[in-house]
N, C-alpha and C. Protein backbone atom coordinates (compact mmCIF):
# COMPACT_ATOMS: atom_id res chain seq x y z
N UNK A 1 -44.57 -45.38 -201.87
CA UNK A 1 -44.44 -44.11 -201.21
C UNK A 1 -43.18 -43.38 -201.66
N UNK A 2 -42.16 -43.98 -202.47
CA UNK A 2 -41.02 -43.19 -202.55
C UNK A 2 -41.40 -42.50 -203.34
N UNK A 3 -41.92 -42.96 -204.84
CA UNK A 3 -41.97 -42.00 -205.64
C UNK A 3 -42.70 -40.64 -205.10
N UNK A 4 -43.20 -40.75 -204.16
CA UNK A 4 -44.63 -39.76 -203.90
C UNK A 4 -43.24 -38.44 -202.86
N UNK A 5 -42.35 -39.23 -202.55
CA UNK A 5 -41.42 -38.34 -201.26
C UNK A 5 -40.78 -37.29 -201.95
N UNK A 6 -40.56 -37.51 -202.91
CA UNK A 6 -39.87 -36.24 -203.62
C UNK A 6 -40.31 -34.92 -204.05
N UNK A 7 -41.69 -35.26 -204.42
CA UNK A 7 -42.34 -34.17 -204.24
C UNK A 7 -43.21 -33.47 -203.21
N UNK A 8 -43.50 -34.29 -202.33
CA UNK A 8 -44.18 -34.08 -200.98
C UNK A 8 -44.05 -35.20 -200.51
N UNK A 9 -42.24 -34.64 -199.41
CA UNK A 9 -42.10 -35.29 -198.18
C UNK A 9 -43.21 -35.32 -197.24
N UNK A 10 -43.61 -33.63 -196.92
CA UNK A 10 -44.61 -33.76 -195.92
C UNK A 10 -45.58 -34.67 -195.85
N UNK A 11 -46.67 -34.69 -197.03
CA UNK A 11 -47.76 -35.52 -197.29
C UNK A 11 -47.24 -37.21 -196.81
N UNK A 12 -45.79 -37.71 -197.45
CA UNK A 12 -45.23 -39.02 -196.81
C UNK A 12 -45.42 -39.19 -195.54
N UNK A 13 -44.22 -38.05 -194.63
CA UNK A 13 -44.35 -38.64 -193.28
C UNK A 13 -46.25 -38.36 -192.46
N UNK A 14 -47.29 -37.76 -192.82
CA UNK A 14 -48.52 -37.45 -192.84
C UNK A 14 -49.21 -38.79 -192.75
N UNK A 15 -48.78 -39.61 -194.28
CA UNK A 15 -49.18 -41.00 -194.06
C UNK A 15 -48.86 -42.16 -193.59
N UNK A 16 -47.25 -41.61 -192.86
CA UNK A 16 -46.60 -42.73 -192.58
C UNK A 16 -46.99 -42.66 -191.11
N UNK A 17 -47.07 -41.54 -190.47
CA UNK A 17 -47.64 -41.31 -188.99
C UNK A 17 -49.00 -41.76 -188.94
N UNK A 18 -49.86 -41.68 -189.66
CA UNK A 18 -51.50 -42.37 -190.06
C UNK A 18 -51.34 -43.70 -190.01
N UNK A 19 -50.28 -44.08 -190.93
CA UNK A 19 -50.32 -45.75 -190.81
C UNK A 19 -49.62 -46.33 -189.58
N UNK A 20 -49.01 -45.65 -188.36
CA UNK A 20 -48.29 -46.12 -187.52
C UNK A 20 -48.95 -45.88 -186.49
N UNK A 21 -50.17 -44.38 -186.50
CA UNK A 21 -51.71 -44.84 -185.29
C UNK A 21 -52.61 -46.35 -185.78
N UNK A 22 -52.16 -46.65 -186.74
CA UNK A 22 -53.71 -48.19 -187.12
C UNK A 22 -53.28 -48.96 -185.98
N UNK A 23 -52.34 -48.99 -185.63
CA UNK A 23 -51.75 -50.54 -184.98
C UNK A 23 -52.27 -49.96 -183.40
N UNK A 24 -52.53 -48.87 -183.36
CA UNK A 24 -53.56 -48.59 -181.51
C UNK A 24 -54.92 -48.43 -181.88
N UNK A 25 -55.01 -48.54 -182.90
CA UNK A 25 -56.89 -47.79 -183.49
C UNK A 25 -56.99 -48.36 -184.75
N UNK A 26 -57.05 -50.14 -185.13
CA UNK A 26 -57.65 -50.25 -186.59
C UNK A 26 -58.17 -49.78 -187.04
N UNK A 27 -59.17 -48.97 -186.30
CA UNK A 27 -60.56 -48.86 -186.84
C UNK A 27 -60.77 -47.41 -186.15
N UNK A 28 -59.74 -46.19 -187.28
CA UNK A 28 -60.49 -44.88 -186.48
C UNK A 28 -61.54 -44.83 -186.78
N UNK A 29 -62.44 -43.73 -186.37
CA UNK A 29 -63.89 -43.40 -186.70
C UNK A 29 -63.85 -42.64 -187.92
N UNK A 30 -62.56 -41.99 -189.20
CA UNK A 30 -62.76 -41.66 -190.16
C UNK A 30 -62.33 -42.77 -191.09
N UNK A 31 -62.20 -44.30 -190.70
CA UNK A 31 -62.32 -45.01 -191.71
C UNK A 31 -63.51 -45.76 -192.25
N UNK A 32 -63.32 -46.01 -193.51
CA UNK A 32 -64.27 -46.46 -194.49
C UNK A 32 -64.34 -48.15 -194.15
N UNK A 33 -65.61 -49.04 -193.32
CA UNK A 33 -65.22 -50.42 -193.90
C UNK A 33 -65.52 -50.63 -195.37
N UNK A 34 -64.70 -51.21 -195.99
CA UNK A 34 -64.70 -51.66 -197.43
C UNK A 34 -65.43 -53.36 -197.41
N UNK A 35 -65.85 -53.61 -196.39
CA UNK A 35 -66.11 -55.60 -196.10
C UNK A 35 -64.85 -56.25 -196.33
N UNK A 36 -65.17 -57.40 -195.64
CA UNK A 36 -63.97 -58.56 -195.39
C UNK A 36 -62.63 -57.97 -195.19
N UNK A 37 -63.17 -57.22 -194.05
CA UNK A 37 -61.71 -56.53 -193.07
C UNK A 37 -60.78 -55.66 -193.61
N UNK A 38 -61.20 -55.01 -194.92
CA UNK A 38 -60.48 -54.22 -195.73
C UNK A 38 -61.04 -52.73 -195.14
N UNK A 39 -60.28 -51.56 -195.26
CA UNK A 39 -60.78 -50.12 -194.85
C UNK A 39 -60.17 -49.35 -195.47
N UNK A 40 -60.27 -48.26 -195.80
CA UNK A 40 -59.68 -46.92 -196.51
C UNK A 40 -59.66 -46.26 -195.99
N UNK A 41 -59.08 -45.58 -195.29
CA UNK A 41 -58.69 -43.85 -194.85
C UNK A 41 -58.18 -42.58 -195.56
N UNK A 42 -58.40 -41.55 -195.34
CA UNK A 42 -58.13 -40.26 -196.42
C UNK A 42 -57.28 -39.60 -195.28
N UNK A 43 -55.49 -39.45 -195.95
CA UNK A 43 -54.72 -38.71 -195.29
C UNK A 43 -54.34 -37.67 -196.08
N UNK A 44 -54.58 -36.34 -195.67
CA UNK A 44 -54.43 -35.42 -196.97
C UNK A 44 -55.30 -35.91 -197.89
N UNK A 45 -54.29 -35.45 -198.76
CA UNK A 45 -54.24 -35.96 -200.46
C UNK A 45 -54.19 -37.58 -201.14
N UNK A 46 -53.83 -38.61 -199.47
CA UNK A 46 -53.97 -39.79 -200.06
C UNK A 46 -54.57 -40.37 -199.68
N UNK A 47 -55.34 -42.01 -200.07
CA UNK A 47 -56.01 -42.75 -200.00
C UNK A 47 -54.81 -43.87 -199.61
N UNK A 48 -55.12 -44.16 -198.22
CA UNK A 48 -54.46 -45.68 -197.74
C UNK A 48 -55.83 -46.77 -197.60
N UNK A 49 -55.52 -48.23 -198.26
CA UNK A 49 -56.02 -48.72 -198.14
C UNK A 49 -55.49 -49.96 -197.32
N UNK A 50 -56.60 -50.77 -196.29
CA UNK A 50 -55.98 -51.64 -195.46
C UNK A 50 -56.36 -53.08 -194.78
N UNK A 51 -55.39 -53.93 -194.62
CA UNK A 51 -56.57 -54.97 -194.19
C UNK A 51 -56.39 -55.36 -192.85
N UNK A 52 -57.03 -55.66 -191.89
CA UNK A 52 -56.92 -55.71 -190.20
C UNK A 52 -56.41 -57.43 -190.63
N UNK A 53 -55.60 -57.85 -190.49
CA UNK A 53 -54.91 -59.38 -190.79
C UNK A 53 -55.02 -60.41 -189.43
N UNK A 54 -55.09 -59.42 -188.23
CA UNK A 54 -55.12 -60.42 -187.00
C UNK A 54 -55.86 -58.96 -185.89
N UNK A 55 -56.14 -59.18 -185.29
CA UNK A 55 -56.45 -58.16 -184.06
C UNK A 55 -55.57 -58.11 -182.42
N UNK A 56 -54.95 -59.05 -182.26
CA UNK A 56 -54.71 -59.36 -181.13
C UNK A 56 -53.45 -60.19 -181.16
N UNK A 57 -51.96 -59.70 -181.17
CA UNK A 57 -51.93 -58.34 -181.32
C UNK A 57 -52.36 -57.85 -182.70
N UNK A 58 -52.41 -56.85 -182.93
CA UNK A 58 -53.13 -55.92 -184.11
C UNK A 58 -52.03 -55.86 -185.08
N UNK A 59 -52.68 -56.90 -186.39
CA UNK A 59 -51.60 -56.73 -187.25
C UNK A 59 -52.18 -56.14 -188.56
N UNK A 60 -51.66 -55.10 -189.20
CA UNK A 60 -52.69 -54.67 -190.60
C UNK A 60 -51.48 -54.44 -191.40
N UNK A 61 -52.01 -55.18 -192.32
CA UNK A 61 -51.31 -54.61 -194.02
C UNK A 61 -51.67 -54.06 -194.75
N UNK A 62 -51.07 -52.89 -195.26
CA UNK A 62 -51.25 -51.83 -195.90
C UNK A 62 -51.17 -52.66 -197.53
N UNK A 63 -52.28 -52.18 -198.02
CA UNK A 63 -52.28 -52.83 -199.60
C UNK A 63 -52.23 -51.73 -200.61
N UNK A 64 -52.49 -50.70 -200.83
CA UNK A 64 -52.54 -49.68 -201.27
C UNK A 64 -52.47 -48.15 -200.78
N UNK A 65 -51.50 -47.58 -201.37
CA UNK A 65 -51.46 -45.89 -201.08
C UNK A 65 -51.69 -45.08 -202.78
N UNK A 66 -52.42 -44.71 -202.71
CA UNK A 66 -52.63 -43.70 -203.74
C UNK A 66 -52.98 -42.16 -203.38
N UNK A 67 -52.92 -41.59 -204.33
CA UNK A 67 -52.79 -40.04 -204.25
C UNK A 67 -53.84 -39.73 -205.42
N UNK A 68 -55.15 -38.48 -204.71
CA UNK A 68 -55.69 -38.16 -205.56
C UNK A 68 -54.96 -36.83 -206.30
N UNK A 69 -55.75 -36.96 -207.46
CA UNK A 69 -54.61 -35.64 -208.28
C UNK A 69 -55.57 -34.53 -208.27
């Protein structure tokens, strides 16, 4: 994500507020299941990808952020 802050802070904190609702809502209703607990969401311009690691409490790791061009 740093490299991505310099040119669009906004779009950062966008995904960083996206990735900090997963932990009340793994599973919004605009995410993608990918199978075996993996999901993708579209924030803006980026693609977070994620894996639900425990549910209870709700732990997810973020494995990928990309940016479409």
């Amino acid at each position: 994500m740093a490299r991505y802050a310099k040119d669009d802070p906004v779009g950062v904190d966008q995904v960083l507020d996206s990735v900090n609702l997963l932990v009340k809502n793994p599973r919004p209703s605009k995410a993608q299941d990918c199978g075996g607990g993996k999901f993708r969401v579209h924030v803006g311009r980026y693609r977070v990808w994620y894996t639900i690691k425990q549910n209870t409490p709700v732990v997810v790791a973020i494995d990928h952020v990309g940016r479409v061009r």
